[in-house]
PDB file of N, CA and C in Angstrom:
ATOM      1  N   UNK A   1     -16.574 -29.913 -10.102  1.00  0.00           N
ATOM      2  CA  UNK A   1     -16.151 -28.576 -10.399  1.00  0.00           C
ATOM      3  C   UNK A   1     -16.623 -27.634  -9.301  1.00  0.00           C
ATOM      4  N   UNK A   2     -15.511 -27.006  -8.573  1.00  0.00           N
ATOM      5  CA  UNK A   2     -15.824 -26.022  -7.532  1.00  0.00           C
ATOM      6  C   UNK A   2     -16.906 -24.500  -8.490  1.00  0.00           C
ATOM      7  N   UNK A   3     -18.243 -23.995  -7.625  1.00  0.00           N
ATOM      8  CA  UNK A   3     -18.660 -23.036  -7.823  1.00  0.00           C
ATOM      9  C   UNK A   3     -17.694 -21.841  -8.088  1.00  0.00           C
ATOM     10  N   UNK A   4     -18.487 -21.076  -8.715  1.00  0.00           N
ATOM     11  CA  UNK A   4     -17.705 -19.134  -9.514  1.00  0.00           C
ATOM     12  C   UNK A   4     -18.114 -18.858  -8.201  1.00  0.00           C
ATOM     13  N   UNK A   5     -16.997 -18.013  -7.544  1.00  0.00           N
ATOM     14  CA  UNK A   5     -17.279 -16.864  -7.115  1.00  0.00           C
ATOM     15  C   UNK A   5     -18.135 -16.126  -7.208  1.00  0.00           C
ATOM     16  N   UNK A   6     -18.916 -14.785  -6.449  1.00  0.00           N
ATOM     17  CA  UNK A   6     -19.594 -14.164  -6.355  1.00  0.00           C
ATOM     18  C   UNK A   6     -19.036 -12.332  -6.723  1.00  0.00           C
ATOM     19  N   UNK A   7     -19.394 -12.107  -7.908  1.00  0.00           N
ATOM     20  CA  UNK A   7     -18.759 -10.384  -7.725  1.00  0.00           C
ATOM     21  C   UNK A   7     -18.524  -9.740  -6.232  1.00  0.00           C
ATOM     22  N   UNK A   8     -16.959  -9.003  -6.387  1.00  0.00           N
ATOM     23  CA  UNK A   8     -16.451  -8.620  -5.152  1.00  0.00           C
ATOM     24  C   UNK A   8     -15.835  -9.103  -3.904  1.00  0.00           C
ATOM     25  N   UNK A   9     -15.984 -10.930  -4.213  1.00  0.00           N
ATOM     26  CA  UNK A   9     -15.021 -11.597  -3.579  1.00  0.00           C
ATOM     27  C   UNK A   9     -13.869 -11.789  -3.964  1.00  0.00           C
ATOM     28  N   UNK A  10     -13.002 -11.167  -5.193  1.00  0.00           N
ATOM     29  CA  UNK A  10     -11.860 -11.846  -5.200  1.00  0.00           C
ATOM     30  C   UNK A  10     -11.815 -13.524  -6.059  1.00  0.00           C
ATOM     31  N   UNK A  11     -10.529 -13.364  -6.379  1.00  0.00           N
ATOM     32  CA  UNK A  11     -10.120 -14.353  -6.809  1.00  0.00           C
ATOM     33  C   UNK A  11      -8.933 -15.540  -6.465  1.00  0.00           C
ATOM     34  N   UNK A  12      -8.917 -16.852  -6.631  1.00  0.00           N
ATOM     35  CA  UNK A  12      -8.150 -17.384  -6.144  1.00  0.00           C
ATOM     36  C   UNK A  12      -7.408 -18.186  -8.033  1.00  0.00           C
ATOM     37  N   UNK A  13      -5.696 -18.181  -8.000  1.00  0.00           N
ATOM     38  CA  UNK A  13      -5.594 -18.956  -8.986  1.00  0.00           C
ATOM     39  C   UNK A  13      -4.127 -19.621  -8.639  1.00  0.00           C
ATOM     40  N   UNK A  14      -3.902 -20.442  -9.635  1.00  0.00           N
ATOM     41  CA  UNK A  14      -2.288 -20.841  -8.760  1.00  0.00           C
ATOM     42  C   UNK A  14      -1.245 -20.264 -10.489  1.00  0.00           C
ATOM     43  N   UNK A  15      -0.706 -20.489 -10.025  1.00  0.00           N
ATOM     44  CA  UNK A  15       0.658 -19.786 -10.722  1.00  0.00           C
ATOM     45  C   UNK A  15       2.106 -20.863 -10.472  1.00  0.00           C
ATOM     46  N   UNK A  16       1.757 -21.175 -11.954  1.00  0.00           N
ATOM     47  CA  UNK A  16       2.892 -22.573 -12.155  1.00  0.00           C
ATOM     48  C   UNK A  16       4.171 -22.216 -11.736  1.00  0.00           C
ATOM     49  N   UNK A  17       4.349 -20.920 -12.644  1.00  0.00           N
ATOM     50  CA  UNK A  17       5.973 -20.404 -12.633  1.00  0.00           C
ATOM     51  C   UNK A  17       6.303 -20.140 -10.766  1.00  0.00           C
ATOM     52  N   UNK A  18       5.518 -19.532 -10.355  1.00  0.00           N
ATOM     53  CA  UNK A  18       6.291 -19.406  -8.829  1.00  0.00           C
ATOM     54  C   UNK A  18       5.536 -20.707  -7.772  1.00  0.00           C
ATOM     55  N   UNK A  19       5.031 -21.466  -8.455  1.00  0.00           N
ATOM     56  CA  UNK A  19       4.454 -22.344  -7.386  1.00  0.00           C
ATOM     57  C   UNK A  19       3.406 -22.358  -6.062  1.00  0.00           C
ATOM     58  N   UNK A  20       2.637 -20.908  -6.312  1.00  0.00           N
ATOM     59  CA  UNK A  20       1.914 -20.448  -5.346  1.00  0.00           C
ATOM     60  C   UNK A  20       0.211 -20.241  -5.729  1.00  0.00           C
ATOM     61  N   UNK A  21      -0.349 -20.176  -4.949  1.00  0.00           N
ATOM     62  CA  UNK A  21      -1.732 -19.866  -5.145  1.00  0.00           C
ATOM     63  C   UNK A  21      -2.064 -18.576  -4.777  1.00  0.00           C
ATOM     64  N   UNK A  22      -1.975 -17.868  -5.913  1.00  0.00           N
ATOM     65  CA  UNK A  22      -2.349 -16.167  -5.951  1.00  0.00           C
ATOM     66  C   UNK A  22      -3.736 -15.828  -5.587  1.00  0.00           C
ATOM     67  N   UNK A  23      -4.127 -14.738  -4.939  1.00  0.00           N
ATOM     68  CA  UNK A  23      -5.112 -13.936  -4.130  1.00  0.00           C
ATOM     69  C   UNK A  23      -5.093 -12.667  -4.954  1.00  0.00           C
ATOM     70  N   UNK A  24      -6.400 -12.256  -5.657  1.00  0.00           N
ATOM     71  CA  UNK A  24      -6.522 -11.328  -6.487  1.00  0.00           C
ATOM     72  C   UNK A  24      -7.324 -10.298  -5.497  1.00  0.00           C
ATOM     73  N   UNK A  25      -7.891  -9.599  -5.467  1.00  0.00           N
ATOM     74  CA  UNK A  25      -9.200  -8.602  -5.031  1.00  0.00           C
ATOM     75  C   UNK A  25      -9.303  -7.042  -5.481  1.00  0.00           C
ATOM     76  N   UNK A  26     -10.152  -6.656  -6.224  1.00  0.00           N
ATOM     77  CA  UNK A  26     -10.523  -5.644  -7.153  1.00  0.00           C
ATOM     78  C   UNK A  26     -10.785  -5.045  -5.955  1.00  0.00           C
ATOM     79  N   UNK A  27     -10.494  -3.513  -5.163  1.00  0.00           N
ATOM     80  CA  UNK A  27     -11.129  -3.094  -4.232  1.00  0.00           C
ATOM     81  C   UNK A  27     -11.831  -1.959  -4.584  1.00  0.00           C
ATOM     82  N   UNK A  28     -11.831  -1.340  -6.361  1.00  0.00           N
ATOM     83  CA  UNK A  28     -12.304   0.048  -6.943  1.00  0.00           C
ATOM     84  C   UNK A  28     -11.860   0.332  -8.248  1.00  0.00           C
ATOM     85  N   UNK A  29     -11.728   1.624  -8.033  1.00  0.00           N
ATOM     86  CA  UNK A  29     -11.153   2.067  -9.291  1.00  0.00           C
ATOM     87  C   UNK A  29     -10.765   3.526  -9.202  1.00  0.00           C
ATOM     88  N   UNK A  30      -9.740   3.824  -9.507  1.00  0.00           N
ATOM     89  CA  UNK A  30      -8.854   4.884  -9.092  1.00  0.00           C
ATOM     90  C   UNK A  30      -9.819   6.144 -10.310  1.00  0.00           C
ATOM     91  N   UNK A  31      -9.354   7.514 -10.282  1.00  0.00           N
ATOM     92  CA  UNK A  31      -9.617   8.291 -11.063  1.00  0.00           C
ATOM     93  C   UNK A  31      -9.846   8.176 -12.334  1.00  0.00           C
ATOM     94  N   UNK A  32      -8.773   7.621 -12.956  1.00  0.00           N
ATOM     95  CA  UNK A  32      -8.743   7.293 -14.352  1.00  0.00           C
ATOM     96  C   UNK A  32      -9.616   6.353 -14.516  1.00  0.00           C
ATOM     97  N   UNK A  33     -10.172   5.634 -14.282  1.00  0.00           N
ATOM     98  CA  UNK A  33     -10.935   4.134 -14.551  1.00  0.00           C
ATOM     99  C   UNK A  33      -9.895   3.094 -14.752  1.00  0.00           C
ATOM    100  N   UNK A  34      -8.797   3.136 -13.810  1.00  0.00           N
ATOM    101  CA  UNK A  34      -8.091   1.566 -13.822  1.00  0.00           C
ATOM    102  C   UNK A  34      -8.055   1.437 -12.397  1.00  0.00           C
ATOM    103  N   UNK A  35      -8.531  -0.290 -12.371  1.00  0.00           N
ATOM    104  CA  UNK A  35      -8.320  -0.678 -11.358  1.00  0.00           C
ATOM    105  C   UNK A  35      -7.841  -0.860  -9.974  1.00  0.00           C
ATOM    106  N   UNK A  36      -8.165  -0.950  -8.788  1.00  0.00           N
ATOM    107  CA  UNK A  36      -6.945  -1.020  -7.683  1.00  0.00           C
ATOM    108  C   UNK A  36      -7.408  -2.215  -7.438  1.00  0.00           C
ATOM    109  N   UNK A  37      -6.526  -3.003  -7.720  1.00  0.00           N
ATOM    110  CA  UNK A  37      -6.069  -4.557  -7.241  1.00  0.00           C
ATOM    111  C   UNK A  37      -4.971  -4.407  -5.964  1.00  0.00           C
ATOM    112  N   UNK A  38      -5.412  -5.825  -5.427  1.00  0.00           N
ATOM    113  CA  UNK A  38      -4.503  -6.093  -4.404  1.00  0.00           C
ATOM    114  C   UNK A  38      -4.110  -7.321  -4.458  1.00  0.00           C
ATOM    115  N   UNK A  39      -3.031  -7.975  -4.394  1.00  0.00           N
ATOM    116  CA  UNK A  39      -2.570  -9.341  -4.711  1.00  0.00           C
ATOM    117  C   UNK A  39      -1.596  -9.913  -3.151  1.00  0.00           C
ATOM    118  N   UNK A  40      -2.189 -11.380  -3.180  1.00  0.00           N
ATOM    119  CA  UNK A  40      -1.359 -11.683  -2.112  1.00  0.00           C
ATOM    120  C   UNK A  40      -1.288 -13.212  -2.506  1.00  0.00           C
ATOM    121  N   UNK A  41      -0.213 -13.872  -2.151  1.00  0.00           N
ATOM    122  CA  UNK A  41       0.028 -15.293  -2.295  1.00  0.00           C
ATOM    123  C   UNK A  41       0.436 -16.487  -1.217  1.00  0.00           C
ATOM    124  N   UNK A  42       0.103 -17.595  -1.590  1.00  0.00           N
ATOM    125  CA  UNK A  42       0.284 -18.548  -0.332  1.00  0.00           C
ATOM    126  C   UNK A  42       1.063 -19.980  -1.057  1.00  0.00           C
ATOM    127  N   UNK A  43       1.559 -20.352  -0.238  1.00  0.00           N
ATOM    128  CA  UNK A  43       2.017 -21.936  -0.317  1.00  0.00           C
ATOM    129  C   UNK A  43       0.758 -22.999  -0.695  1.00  0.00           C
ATOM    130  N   UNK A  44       0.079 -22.859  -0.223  1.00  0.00           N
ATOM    131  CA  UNK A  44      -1.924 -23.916   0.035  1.00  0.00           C
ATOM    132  C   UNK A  44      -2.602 -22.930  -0.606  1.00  0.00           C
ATOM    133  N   UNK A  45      -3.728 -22.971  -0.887  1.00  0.00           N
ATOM    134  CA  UNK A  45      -4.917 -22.698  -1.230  1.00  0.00           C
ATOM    135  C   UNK A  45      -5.143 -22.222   0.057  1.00  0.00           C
ATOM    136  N   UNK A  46      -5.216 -22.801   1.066  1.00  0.00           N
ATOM    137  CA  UNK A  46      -6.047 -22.604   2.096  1.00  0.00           C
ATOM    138  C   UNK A  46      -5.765 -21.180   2.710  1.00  0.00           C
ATOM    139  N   UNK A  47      -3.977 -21.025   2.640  1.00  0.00           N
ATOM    140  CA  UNK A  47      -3.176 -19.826   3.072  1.00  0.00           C
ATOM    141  C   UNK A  47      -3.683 -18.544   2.042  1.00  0.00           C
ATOM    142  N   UNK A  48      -3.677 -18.451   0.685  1.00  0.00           N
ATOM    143  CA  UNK A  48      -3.738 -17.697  -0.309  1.00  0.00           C
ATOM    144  C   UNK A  48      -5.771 -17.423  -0.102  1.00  0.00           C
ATOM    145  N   UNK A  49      -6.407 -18.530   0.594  1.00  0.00           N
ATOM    146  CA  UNK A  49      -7.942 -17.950   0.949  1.00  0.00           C
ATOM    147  C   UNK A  49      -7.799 -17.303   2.289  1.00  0.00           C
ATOM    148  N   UNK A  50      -7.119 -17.379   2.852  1.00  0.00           N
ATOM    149  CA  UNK A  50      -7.617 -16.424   4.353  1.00  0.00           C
ATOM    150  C   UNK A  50      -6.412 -15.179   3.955  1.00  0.00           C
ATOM    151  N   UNK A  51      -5.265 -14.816   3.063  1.00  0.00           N
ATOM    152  CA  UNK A  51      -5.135 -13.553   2.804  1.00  0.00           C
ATOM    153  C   UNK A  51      -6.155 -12.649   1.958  1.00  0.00           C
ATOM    154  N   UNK A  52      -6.650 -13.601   0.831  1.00  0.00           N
ATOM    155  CA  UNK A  52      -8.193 -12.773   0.778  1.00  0.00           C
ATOM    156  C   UNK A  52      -9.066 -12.778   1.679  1.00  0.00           C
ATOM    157  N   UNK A  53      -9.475 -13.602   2.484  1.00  0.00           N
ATOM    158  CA  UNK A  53     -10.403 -12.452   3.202  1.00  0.00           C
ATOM    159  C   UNK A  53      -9.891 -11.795   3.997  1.00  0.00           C
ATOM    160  N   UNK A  54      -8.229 -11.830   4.672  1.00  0.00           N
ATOM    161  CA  UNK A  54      -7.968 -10.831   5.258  1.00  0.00           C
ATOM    162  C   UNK A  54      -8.056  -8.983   4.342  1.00  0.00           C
ATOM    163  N   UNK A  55      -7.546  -9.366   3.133  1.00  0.00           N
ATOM    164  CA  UNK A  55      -7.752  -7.964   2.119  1.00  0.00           C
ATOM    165  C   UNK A  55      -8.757  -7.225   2.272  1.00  0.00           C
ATOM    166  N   UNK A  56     -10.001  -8.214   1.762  1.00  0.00           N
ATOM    167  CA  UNK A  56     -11.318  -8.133   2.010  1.00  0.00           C
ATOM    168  C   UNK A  56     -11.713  -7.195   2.995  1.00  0.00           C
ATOM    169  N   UNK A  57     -11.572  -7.962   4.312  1.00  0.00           N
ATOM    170  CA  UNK A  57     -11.974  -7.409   5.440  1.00  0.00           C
ATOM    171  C   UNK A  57     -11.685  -5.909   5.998  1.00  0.00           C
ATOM    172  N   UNK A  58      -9.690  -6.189   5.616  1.00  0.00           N
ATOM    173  CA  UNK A  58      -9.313  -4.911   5.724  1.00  0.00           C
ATOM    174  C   UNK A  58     -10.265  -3.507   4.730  1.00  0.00           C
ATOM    175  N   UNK A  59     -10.482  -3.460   3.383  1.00  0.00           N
ATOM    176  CA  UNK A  59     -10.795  -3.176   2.825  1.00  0.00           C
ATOM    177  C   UNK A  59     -12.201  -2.477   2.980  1.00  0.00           C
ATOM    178  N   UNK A  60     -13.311  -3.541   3.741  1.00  0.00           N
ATOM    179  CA  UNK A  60     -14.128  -3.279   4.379  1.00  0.00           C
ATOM    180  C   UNK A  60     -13.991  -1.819   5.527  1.00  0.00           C
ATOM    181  N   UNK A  61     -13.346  -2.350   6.445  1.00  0.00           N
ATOM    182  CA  UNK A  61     -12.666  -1.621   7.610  1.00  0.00           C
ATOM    183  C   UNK A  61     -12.462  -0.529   7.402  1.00  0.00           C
ATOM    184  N   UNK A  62     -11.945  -0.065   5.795  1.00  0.00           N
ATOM    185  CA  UNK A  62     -11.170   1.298   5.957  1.00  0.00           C
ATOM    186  C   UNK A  62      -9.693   1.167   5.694  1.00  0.00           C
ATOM    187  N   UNK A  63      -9.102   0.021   5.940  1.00  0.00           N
ATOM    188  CA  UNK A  63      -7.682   0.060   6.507  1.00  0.00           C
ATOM    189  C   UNK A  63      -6.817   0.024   5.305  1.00  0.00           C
ATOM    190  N   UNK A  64      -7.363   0.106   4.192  1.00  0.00           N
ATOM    191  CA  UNK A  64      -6.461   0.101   2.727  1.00  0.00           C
ATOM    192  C   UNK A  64      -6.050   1.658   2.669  1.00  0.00           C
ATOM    193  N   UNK A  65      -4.730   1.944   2.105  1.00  0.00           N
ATOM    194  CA  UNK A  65      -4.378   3.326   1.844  1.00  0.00           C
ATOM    195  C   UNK A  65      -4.866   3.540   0.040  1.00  0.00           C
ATOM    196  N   UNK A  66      -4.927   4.381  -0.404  1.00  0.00           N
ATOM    197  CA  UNK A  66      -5.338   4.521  -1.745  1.00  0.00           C
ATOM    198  C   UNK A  66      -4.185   4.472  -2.809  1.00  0.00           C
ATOM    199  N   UNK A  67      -3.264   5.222  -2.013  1.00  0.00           N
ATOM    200  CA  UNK A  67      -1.445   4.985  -3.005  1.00  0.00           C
ATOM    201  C   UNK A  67      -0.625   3.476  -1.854  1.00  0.00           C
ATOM    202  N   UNK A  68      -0.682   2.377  -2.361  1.00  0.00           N
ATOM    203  CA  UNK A  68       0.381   1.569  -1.790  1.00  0.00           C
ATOM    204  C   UNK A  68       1.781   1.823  -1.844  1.00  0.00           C
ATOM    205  N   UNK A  69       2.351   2.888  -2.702  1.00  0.00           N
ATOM    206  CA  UNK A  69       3.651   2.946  -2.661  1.00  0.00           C
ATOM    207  C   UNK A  69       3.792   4.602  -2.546  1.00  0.00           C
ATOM    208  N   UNK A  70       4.732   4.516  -1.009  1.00  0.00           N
ATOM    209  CA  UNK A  70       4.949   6.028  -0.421  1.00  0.00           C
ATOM    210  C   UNK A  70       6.035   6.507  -0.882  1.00  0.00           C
ATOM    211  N   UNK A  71       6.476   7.891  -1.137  1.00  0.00           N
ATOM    212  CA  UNK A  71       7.429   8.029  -1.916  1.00  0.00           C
ATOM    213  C   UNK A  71       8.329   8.574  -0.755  1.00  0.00           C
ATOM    214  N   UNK A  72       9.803   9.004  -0.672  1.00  0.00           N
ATOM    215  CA  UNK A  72      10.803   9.307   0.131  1.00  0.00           C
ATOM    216  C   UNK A  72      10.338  10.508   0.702  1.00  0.00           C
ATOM    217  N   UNK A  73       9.939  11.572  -0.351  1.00  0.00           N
ATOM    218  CA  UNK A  73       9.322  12.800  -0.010  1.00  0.00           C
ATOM    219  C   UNK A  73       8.426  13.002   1.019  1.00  0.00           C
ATOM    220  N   UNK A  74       7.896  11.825   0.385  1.00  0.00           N
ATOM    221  CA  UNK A  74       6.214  11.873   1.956  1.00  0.00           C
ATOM    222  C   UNK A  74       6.572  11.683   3.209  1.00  0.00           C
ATOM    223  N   UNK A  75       7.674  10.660   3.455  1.00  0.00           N
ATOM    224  CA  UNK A  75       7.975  10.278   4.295  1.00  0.00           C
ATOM    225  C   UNK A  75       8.721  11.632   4.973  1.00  0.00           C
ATOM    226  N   UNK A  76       9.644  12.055   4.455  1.00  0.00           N
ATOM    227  CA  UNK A  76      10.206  13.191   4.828  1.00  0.00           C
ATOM    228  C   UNK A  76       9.365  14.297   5.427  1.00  0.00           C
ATOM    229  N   UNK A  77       8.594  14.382   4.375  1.00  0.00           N
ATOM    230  CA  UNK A  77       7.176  15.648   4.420  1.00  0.00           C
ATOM    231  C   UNK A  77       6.924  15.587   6.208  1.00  0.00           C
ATOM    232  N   UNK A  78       6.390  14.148   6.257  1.00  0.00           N
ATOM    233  CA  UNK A  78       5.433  13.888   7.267  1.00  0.00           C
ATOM    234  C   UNK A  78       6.469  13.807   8.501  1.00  0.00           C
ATOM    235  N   UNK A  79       7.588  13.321   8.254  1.00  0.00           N
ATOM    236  CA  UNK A  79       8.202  13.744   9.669  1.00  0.00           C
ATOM    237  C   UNK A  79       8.729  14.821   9.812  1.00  0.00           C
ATOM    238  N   UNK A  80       9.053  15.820   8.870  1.00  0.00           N
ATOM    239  CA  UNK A  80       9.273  17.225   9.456  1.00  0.00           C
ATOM    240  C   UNK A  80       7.954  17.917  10.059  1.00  0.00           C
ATOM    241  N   UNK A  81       6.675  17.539   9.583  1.00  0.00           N
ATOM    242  CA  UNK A  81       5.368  18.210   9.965  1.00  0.00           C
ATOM    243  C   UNK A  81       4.859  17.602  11.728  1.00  0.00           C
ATOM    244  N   UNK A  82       5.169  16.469  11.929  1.00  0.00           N
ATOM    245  CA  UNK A  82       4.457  15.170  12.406  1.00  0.00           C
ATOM    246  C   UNK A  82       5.541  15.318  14.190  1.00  0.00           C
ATOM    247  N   UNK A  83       6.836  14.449  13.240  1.00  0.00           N
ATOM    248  CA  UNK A  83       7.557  13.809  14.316  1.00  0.00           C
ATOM    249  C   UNK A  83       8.560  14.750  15.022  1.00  0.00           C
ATOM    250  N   UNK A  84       8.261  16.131  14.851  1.00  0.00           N
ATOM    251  CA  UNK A  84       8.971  17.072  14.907  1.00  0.00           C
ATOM    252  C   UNK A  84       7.993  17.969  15.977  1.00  0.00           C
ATOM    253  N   UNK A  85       7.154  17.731  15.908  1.00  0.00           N
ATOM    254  CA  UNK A  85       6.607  18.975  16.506  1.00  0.00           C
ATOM    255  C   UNK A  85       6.432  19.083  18.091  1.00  0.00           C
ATOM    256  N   UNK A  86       6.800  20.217  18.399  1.00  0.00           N
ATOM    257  CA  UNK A  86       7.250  20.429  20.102  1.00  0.00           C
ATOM    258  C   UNK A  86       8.411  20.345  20.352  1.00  0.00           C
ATOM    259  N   UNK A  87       9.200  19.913  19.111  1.00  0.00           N
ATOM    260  CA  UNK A  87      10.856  19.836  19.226  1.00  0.00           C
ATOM    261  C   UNK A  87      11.529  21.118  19.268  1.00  0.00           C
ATOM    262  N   UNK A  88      10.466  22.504  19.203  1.00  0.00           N
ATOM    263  CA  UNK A  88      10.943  23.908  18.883  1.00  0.00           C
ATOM    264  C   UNK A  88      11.235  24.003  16.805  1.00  0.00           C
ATOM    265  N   UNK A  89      11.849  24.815  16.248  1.00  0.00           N
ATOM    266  CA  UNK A  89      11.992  25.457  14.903  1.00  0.00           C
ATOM    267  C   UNK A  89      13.194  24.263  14.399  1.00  0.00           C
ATOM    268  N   UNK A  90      12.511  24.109  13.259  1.00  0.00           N
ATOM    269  CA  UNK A  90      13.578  23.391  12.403  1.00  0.00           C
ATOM    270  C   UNK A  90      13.994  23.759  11.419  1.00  0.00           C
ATOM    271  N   UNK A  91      15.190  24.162  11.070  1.00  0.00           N
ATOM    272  CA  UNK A  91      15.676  24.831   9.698  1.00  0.00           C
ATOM    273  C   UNK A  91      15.708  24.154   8.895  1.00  0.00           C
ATOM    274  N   UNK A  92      15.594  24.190   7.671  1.00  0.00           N
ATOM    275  CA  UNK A  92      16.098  23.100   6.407  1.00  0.00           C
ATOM    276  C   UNK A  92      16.914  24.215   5.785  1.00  0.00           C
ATOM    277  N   UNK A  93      17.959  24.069   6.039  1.00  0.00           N
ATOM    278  CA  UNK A  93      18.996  24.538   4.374  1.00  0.00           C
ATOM    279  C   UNK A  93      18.586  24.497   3.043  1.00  0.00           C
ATOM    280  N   UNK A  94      18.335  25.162   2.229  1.00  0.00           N
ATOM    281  CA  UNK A  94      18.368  24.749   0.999  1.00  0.00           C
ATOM    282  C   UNK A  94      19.798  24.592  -0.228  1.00  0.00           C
ATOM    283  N   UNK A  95      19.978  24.669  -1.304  1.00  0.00           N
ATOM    284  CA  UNK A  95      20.975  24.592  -1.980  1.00  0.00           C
ATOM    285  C   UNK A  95      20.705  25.734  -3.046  1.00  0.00           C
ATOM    286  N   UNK A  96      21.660  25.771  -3.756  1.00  0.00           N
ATOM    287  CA  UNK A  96      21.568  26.173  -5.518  1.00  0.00           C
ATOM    288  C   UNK A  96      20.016  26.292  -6.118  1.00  0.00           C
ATOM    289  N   UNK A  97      19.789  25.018  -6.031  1.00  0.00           N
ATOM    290  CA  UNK A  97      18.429  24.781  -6.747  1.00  0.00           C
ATOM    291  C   UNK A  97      17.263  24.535  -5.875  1.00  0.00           C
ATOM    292  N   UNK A  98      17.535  25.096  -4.814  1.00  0.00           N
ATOM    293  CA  UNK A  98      16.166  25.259  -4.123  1.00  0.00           C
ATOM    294  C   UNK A  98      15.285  24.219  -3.508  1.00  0.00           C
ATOM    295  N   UNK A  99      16.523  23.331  -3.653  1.00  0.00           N
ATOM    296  CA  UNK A  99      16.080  22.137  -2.594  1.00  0.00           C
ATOM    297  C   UNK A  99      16.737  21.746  -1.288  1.00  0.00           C
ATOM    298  N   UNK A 100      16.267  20.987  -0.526  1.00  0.00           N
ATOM    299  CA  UNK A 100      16.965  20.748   0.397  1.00  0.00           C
ATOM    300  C   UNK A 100      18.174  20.228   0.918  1.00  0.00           C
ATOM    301  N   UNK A 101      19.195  20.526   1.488  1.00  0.00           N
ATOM    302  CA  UNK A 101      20.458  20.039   1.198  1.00  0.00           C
ATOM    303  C   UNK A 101      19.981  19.411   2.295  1.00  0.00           C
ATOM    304  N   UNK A 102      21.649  18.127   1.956  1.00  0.00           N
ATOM    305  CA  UNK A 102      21.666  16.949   2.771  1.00  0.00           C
ATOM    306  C   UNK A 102      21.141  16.928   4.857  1.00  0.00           C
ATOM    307  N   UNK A 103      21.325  18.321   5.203  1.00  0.00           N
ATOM    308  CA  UNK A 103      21.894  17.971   6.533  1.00  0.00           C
ATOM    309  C   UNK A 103      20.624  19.496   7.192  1.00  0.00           C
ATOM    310  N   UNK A 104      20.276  19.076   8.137  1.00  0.00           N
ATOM    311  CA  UNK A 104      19.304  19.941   8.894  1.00  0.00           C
ATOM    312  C   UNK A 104      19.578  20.300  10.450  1.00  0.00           C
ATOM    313  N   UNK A 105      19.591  21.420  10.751  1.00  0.00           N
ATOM    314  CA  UNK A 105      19.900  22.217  11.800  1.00  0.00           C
ATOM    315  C   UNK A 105      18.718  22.252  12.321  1.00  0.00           C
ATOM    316  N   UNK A 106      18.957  22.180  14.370  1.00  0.00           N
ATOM    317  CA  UNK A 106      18.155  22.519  14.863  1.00  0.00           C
ATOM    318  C   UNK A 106      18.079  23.999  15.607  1.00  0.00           C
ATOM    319  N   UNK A 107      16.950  24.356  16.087  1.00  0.00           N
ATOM    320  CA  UNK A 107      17.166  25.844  16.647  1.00  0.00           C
ATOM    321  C   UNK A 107      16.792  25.605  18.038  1.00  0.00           C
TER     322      UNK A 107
END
């Protein structure tokens, strides 16, 4: 019988239905008190252990974002703020309801 893990390493398990060996790793816990997991999977054991410690490591590093899923908005946000700048004034149109219509003018 292989040794338990050590708190904060992660977990390794396999998963009949898709045939893979799943990579768990708890990296915190968000505001509310639920979890931020990160999951990654491999063909081997061996593959599904070096994406945990790649998680791991990253995790270590810094290199985890806190929201994994960016929304259209942000993306938008950040390139009108970001990928725009020095390009001179950018208009956004708005509509009716005070959002942005489809199509943007430059000045």
């Amino acid at each position: 019988m292989t040794a338990r893990r050590s708190r904060g390493e992660g977990g390794l398990h396999w998963d009949e239905t898709r045939q893979h060996w799943i990579a768990t790793a708890t990296l915190g816990f968000d505001g509310r008190g639920k979890r931020i997991t990160k999951k990654a999977s491999g063909t081997t054991k061996t593959a599904a252990k070096d994406k945990l410690k790649r998680i791991l490591r990253d995790h270590e590093d810094g290199l985890t974002s806190r929201t994994p899923r960016h929304t259209v908005g942000e993306a938008v946000n950040y390139w009108l703020d970001y990928a725009l700048s020095g390009r001179g004034h950018c208009e956004i149109p708005t509509g009716k309801t005070g959002r942005p219509s489809k199509s943007l003018t430059f000045a």
